[in-house]
Every structure is written in C-alpha cells, then in structure tokens.
N, C-alpha and C. Protein backbone atom coordinates (compact mmCIF):
# COMPACT_ATOMS: atom_id res chain seq x y z
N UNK A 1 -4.39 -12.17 -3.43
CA UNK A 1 -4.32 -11.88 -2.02
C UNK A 1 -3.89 -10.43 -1.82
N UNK A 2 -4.29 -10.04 -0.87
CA UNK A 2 -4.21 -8.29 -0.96
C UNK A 2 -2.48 -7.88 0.17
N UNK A 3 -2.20 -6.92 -0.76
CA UNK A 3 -1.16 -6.62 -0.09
C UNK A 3 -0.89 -6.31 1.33
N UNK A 4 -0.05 -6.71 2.38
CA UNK A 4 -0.30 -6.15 3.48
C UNK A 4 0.62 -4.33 4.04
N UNK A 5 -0.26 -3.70 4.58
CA UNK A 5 0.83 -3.15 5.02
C UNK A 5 0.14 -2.54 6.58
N UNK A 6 1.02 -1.96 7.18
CA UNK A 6 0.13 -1.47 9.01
C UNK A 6 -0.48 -0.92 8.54
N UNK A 7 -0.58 0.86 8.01
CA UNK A 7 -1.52 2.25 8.04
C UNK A 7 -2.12 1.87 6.49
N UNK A 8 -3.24 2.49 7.14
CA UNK A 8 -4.10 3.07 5.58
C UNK A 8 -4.77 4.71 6.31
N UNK A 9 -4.44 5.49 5.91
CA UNK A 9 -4.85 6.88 6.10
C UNK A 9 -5.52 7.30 4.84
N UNK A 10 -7.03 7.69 5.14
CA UNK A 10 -7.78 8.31 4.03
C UNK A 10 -8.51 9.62 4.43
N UNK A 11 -8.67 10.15 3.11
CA UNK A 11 -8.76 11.57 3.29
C UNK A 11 -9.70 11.87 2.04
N UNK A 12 -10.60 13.19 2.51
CA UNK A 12 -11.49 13.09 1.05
C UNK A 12 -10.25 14.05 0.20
N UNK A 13 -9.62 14.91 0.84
CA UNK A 13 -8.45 15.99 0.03
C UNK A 13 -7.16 15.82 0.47
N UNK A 14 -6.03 15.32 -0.11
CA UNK A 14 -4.67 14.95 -0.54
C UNK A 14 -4.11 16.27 -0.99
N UNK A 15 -3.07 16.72 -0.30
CA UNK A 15 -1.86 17.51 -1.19
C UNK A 15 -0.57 17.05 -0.94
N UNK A 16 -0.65 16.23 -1.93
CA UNK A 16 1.16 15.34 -1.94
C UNK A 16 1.92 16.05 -2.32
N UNK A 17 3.87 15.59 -2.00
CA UNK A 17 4.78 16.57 -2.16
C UNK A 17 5.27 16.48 -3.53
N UNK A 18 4.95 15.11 -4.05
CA UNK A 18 5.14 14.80 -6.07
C UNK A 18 3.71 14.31 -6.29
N UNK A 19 3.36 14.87 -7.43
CA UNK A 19 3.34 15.49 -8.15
C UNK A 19 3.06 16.98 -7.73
N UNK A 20 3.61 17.84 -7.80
CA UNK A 20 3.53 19.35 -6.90
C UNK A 20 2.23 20.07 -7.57
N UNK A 21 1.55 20.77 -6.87
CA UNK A 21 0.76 21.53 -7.38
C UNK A 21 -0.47 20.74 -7.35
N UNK A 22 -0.87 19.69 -6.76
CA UNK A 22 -1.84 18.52 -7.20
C UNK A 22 -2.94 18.39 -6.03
N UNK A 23 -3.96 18.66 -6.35
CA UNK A 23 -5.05 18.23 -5.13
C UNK A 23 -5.68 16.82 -5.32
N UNK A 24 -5.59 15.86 -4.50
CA UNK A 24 -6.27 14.49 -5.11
C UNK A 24 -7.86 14.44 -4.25
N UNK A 25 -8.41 13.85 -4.78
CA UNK A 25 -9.73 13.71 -3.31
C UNK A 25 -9.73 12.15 -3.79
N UNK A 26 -10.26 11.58 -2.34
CA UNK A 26 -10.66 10.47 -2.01
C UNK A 26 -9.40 9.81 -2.29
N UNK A 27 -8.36 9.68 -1.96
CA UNK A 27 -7.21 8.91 -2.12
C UNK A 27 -6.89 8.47 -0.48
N UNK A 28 -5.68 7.40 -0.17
CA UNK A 28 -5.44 6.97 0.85
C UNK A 28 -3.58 6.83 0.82
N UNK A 29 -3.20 7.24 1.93
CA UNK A 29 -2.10 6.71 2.08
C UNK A 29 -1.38 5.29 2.82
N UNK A 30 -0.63 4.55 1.83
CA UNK A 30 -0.91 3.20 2.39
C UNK A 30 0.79 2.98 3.22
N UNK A 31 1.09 2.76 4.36
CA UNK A 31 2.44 2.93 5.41
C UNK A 31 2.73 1.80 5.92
N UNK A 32 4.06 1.11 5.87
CA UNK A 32 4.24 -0.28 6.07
C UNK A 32 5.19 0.12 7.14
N UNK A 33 5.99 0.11 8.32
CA UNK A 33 7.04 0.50 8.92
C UNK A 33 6.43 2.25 9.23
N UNK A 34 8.22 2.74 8.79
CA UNK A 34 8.14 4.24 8.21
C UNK A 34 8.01 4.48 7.22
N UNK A 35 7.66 3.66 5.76
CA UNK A 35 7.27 4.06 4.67
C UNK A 35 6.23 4.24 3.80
N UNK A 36 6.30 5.10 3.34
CA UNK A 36 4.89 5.12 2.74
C UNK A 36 5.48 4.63 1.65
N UNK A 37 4.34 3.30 1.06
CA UNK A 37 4.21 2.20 0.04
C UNK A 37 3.67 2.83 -0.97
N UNK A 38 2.57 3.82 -0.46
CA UNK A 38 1.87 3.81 -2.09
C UNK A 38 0.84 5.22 -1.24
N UNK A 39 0.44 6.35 -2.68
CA UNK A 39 -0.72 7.14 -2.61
C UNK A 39 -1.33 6.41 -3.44
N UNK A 40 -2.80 6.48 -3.53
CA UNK A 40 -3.69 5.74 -4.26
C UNK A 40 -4.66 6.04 -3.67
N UNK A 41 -6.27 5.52 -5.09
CA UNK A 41 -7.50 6.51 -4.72
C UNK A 41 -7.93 4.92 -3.37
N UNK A 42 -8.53 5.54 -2.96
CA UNK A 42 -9.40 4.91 -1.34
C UNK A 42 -9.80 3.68 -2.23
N UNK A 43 -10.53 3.94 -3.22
CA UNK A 43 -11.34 2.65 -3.59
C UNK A 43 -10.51 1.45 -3.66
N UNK A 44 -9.42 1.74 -4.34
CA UNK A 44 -8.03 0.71 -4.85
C UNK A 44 -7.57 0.10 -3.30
N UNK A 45 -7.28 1.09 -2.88
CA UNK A 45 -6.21 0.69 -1.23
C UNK A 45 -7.64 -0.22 -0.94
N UNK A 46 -9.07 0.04 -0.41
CA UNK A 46 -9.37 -0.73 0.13
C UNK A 46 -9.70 -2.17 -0.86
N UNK A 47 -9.81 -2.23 -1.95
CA UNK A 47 -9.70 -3.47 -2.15
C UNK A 47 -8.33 -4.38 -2.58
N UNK A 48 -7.30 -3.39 -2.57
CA UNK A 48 -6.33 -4.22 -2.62
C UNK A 48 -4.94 -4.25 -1.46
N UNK A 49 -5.33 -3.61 -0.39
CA UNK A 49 -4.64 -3.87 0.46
C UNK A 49 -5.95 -4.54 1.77
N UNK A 50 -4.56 -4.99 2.26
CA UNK A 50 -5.30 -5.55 4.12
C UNK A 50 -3.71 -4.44 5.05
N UNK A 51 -4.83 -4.24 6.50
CA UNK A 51 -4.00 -3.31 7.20
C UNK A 51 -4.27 -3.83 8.34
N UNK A 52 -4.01 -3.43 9.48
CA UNK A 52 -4.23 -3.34 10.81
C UNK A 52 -4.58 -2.17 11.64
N UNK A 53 -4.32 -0.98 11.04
CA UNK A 53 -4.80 0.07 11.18
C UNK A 53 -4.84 1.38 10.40
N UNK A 54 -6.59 1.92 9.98
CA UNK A 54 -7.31 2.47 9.54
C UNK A 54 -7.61 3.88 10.01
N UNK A 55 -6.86 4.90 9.29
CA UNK A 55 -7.42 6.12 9.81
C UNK A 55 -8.02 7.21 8.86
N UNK A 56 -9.33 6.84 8.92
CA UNK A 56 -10.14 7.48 8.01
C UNK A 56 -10.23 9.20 8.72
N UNK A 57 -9.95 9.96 7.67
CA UNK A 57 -10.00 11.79 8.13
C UNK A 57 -11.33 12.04 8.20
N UNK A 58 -12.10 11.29 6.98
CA UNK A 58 -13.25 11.56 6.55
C UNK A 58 -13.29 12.96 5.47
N UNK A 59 -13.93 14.05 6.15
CA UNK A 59 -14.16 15.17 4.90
C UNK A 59 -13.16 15.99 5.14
N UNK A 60 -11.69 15.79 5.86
CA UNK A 60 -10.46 16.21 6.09
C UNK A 60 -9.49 16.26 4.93
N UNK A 61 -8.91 18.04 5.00
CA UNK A 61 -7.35 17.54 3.98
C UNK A 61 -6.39 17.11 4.63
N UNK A 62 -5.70 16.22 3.69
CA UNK A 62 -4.45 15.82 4.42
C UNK A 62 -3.19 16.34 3.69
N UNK A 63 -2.16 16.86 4.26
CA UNK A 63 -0.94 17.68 3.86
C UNK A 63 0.24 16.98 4.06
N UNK A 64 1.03 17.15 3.71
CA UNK A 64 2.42 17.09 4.57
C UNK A 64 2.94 17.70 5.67
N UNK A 65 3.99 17.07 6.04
CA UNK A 65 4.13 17.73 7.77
C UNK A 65 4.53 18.90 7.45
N UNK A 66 4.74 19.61 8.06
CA UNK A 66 5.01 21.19 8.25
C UNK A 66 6.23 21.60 8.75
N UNK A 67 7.49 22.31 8.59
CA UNK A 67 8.51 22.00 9.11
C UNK A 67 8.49 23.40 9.59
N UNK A 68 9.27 23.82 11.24
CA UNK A 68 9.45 24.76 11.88
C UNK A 68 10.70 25.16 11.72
N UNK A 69 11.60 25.70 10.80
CA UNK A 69 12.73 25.85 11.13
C UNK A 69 14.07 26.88 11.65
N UNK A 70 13.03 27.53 12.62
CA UNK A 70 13.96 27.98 14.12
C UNK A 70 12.85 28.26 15.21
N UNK A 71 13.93 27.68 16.27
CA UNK A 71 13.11 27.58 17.73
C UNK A 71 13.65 28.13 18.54
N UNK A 72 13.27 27.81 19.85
CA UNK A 72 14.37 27.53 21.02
C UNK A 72 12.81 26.90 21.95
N UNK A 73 12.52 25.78 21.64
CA UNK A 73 11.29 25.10 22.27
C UNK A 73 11.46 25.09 23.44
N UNK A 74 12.59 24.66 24.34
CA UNK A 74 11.98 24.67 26.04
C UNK A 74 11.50 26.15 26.36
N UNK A 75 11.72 26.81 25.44
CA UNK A 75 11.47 28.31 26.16
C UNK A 75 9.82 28.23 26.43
N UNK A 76 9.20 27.78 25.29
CA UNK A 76 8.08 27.56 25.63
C UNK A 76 7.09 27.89 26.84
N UNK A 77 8.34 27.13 28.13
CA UNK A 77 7.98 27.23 29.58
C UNK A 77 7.93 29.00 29.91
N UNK A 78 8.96 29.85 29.11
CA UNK A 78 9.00 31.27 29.53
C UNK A 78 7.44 31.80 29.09
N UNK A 79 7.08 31.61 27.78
CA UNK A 79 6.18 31.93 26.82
C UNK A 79 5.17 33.16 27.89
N UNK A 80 5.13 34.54 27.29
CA UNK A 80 4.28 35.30 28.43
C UNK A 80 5.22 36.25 29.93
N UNK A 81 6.51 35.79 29.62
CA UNK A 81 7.48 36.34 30.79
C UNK A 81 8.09 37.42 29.88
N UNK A 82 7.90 38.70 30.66
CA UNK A 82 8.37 40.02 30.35
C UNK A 82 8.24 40.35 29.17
N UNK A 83 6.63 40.20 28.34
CA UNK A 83 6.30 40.57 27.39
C UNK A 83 6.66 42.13 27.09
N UNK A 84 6.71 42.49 25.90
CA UNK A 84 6.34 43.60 25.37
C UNK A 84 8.00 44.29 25.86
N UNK A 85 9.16 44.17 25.51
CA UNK A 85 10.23 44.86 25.51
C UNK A 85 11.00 45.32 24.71
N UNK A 86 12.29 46.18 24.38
CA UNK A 86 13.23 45.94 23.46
C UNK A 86 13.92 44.67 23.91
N UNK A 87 14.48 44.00 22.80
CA UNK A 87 15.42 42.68 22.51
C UNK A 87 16.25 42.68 24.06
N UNK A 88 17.01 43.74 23.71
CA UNK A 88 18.29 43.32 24.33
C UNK A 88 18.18 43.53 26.43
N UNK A 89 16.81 44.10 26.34
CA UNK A 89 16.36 44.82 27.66
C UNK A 89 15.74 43.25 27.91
N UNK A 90 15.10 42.78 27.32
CA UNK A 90 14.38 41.33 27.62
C UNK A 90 15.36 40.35 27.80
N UNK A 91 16.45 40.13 26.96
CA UNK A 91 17.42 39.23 27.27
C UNK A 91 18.59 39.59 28.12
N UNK A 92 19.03 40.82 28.46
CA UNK A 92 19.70 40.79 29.50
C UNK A 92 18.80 40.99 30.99
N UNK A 93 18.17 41.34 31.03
CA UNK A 93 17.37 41.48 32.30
C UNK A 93 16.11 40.84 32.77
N UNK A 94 15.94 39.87 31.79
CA UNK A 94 14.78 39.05 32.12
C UNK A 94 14.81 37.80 31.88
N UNK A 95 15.21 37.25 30.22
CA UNK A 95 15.50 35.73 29.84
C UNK A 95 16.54 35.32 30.81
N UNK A 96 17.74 36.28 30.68
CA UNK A 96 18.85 35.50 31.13
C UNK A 96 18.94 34.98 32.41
N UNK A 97 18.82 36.20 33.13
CA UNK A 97 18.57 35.95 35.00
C UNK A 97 17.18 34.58 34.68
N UNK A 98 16.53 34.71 34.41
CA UNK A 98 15.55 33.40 34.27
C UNK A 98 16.26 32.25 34.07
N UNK A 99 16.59 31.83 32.95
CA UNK A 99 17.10 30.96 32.08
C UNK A 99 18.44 30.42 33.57
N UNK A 100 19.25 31.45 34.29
CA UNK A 100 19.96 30.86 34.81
C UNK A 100 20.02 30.71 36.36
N UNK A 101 18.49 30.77 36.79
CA UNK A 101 18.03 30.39 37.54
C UNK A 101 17.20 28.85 37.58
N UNK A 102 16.61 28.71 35.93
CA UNK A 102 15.19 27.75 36.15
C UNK A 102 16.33 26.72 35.04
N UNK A 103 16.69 27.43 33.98
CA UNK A 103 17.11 25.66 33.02
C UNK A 103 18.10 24.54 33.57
N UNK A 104 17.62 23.37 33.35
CA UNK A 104 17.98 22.26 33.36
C UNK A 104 17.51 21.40 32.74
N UNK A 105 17.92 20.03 33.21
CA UNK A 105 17.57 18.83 32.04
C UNK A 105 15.87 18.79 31.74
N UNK A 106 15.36 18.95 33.73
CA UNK A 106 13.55 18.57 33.26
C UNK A 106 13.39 19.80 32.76
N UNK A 107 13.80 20.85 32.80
CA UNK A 107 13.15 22.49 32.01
C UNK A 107 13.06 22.26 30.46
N UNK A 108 14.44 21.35 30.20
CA UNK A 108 14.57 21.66 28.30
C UNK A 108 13.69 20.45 28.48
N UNK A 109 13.69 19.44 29.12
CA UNK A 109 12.56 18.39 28.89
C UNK A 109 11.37 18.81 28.82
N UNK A 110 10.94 19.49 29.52
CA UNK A 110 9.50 19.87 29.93
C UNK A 110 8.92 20.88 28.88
N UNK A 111 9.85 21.56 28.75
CA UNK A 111 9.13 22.40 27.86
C UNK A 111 9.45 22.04 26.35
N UNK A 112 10.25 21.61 25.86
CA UNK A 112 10.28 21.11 24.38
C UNK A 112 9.37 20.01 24.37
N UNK A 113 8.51 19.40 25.53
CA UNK A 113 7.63 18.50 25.07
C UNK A 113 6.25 19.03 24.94
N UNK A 114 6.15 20.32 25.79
CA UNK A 114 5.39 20.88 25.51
C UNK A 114 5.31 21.93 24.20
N UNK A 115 6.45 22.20 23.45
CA UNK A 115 6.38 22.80 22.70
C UNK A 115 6.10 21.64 21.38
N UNK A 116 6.31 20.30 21.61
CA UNK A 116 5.97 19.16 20.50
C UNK A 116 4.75 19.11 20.41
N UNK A 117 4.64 19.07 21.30
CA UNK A 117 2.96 18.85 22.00
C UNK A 117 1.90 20.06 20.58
N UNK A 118 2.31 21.20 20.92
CA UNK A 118 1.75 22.16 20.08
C UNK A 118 2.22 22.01 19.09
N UNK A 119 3.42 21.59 18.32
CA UNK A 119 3.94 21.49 17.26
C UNK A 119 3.29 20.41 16.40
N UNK A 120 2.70 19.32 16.83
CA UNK A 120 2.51 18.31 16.50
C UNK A 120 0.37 18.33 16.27
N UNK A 121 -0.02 19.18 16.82
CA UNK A 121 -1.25 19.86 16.90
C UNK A 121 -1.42 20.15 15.57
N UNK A 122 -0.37 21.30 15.21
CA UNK A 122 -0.68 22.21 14.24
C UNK A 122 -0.32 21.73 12.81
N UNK A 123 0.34 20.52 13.09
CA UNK A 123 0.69 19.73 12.10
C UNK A 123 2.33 19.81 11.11
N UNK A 124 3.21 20.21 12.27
CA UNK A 124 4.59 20.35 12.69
C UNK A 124 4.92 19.00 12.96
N UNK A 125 5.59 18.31 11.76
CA UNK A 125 6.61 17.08 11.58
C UNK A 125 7.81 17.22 12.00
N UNK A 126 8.34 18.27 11.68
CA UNK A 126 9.80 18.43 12.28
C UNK A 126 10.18 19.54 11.95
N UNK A 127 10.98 19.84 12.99
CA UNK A 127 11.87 21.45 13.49
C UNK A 127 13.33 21.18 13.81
N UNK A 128 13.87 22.91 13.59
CA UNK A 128 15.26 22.86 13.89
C UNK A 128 15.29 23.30 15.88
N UNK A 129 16.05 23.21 16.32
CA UNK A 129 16.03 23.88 18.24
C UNK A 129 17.46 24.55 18.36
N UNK A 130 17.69 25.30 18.80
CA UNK A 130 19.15 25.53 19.69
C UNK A 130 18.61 25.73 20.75
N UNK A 131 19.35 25.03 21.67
CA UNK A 131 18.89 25.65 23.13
C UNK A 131 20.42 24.93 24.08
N UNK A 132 19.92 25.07 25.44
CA UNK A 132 20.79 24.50 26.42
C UNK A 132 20.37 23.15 26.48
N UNK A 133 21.15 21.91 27.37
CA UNK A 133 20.73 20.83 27.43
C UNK A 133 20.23 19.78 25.86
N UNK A 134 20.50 20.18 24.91
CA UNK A 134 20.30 19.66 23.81
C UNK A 134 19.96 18.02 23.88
N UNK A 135 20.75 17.48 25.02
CA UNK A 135 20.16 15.94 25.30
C UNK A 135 18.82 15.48 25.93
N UNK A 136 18.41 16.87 26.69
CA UNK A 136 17.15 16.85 27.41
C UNK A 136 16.27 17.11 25.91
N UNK A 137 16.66 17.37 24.85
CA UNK A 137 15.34 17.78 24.29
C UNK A 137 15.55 16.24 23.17
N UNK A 138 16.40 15.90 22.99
CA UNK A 138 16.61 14.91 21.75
C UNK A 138 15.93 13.65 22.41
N UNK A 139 15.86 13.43 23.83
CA UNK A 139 14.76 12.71 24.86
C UNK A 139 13.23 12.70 24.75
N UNK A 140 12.74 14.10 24.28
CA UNK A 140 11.83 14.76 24.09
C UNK A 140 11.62 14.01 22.42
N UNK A 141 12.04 14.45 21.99
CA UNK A 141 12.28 14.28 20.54
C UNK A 141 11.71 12.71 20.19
N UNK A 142 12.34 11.65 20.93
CA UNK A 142 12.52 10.45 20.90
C UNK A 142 11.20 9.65 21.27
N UNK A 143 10.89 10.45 22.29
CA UNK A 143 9.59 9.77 22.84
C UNK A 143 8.54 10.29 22.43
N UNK A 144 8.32 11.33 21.71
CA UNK A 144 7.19 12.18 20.75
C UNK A 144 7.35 11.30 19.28
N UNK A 145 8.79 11.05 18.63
CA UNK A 145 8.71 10.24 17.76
C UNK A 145 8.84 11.18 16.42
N UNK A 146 9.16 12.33 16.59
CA UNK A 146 8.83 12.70 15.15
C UNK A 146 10.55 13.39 15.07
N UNK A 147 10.84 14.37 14.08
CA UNK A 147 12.03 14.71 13.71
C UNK A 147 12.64 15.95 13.75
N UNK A 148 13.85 16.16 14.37
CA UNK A 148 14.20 17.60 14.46
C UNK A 148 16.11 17.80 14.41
N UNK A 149 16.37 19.02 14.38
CA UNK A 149 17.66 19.32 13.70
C UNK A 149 18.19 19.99 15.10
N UNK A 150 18.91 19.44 15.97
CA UNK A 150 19.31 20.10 17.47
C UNK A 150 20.62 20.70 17.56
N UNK A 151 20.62 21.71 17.47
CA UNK A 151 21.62 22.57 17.66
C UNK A 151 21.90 22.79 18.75
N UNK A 152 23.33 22.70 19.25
CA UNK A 152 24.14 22.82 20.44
C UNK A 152 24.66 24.28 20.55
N UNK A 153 24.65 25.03 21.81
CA UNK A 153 25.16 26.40 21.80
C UNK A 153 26.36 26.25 22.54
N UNK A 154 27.26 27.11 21.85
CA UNK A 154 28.67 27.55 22.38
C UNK A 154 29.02 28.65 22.33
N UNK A 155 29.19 28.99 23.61
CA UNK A 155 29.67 30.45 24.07
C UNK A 155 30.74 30.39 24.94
N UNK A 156 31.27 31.94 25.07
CA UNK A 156 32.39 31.77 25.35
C UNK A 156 32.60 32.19 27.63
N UNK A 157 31.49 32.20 27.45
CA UNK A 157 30.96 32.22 29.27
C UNK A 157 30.11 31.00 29.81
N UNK A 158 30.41 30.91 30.84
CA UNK A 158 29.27 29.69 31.18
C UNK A 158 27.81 29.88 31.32
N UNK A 159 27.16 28.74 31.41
CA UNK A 159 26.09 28.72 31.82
C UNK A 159 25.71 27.43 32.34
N UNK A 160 24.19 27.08 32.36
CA UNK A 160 23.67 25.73 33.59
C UNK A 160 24.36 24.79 32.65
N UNK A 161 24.62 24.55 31.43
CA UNK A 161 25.12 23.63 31.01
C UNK A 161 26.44 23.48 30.53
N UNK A 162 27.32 24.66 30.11
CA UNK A 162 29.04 24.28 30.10
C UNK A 162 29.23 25.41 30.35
N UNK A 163 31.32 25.44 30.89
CA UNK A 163 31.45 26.59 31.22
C UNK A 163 32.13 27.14 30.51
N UNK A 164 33.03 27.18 29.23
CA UNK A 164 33.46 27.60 27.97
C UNK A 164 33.35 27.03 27.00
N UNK A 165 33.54 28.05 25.95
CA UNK A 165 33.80 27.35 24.59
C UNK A 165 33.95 25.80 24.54
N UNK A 166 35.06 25.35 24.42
CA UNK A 166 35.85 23.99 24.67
C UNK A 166 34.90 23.04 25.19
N UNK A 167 34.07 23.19 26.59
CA UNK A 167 32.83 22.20 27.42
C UNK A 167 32.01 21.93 25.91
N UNK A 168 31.31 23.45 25.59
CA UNK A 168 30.32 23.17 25.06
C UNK A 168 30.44 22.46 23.80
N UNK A 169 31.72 22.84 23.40
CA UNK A 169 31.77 21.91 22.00
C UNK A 169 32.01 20.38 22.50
N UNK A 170 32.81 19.86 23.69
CA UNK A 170 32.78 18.73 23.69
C UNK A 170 31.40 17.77 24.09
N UNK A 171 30.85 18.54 24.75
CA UNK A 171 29.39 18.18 24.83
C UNK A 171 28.48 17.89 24.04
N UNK A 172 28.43 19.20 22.73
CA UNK A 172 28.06 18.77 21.60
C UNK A 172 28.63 17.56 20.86
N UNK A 173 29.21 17.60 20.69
CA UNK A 173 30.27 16.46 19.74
C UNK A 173 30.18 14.89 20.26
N UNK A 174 29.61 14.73 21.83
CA UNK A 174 29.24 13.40 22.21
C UNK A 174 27.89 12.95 21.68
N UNK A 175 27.00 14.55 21.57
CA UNK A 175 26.01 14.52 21.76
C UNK A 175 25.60 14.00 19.86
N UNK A 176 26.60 14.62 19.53
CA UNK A 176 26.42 14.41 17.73
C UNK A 176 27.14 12.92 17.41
N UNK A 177 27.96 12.61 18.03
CA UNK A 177 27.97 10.78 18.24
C UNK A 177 27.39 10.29 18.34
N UNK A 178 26.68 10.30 19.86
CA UNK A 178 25.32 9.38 20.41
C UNK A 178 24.36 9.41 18.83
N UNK A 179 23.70 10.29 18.06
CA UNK A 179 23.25 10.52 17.59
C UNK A 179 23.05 10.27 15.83
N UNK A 180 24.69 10.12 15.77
CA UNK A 180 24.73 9.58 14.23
C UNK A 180 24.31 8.93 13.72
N UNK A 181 23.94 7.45 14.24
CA UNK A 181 22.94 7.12 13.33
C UNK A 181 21.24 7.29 13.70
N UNK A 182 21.17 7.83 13.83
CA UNK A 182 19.17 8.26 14.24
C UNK A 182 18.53 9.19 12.49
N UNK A 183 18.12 8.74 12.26
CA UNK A 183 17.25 8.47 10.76
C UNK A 183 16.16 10.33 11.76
N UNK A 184 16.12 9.96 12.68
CA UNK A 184 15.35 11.23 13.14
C UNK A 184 15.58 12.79 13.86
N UNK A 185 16.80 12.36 14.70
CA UNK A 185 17.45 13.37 15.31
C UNK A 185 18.52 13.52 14.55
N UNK A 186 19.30 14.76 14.33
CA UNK A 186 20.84 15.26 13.98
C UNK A 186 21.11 16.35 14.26
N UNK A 187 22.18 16.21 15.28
CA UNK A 187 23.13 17.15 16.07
C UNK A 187 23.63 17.93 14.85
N UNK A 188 23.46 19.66 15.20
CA UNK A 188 24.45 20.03 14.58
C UNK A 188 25.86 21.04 15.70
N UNK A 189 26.25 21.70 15.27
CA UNK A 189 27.00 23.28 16.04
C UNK A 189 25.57 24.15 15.78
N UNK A 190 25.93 25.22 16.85
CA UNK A 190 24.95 25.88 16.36
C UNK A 190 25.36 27.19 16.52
C-alpha cells in the first residue's frame, strides 16, 4: 500500500540543501504536514506514494527558499518617495516627517504584506524586519504563512509606536512572549 503523505512537488531540476553542490532532475518532493518526508526521483514518489495534492513544475528548477536578511518591509509603501538623496538628507527630511505622519498598525500591515507578496514571488521563504509596529507585521507574517526574524526598535525619543526607551522594550518583550512558541515568527531586540 503506498505511503500517504499531502504534497508531492515535481520538478524536472532539484537543487537540494544536502547533498550540497547536487543538481537532481526529475525528482519530487514528498510533504506530509510541514515536513518534508522524502526527496526522491518522480518515478518512485509516483508509484510509491498516494497524495492529495500534486504540484508538477514541469520543465521548472526547484530551489530552496531564499532568505532576505535585512529589511524594513512596510516601507515598501514609501518605495519611490524622495528618491535619489544623501542618507541622512532622506531620513531626516523626508522618511521621518513621512513615517510620522502615515505609520501605523494598517501601514506596517499593509505594506509588509505587500512586501511578502514580492518576497514570496521571487522565491523569498523567510526574512529578518525591524520596523515600527512589529505586531502589525508578525499578523502579516501569519497569514502569508511563511517565516521571519522581527526585530523591535528602541530609541530613546518617541514615535507612532512608543515613547522611550523603557515603552519600546516593554512592548517588545510582550511581543517576544506572545511569540515564543511560533516554530515561524521570533521576536528579537533590534
């Protein structure tokens, strides 16, 4: 009787993360839950597993996810605002007055889903973020489904989301509670 598991993903080109260095063709990945059970060539998976769902690439490679690791994804929404500056001329006179006019919960929502959105396109599994609202994006995070490293900012002035030092760390620190056990999200300091 053939093994069961949900996914069978096939691909004519495989680059798995063990054995390193390795191109396979015509292999399938076989996914029960969140785990992947088994790589193996297509021919095998289909006669010795049963699935429920089949996602053939066809003449597609298949990779591993891609990891982004530094962001600030709701910015996303800025993406194109006061191009072409020095650093510090863009962030004092343009991000910031922005940022503390427009961020809030739907801003870091909105735009870190739009920045998943593209992340998840390009074949971006998971990223690190610092931003404001860190709960608006781990929301984001949750309902996209995939994995990221959320960094909480603490400064020593306010902003839309705490007003010293002390706020922001306690904010963080609920936020890295809520969070402890999630296999997908983890709060850090940032």
């Amino acid at each position: 009787m053939p093994q069961t598991i949900d996914t069978l993903i096939s691909s004519r080109w495989m680059i798995p993360v063990i054995p390193e260095n390795t191109v396979l063709e015509h292999h399938s990945i076989a996914i029960k839950g969140d785990i992947i059970e088994a790589i193996l060539p297509t021919q095998d998976a289909l006669s010795q597993l049963s699935w429920s769902n089949h996602i053939d690439l066809g003449e597609q490679l298949l990779i591993p996810g891609l990891v982004n690791c530094h962001g600030h994804a709701a910015m996303s929404l800025l993406r194109g605002y006061a191009d072409d500056l020095a650093l510090m001329d863009w962030l004092e006179n343009h991000i910031w007055p922005a940022e503390a006019k427009w961020v809030g919960e739907a801003f870091v929502y909105d735009g870190t889903s739009l920045a998943i959105a593209e992340m998840l396109r390009s074949g971006t599994t998971t990223f690190s973020d610092m931003y404001f609202f860190p709960e608006a994006a781990a929301k984001a995070v949750q309902h996209a489904g995939l994995r990221a490293q959320l960094s909480f900012p603490i400064f020593e002035f306010p902003s839309n989301w705490g007003e010293n030092a002390e706020d922001y760390i306690n904010k963080g620190m609920r936020l890295m509670d809520q969070y402890s056990s999630s296999n997908k999200i983890h709060v850090i300091f940032g």
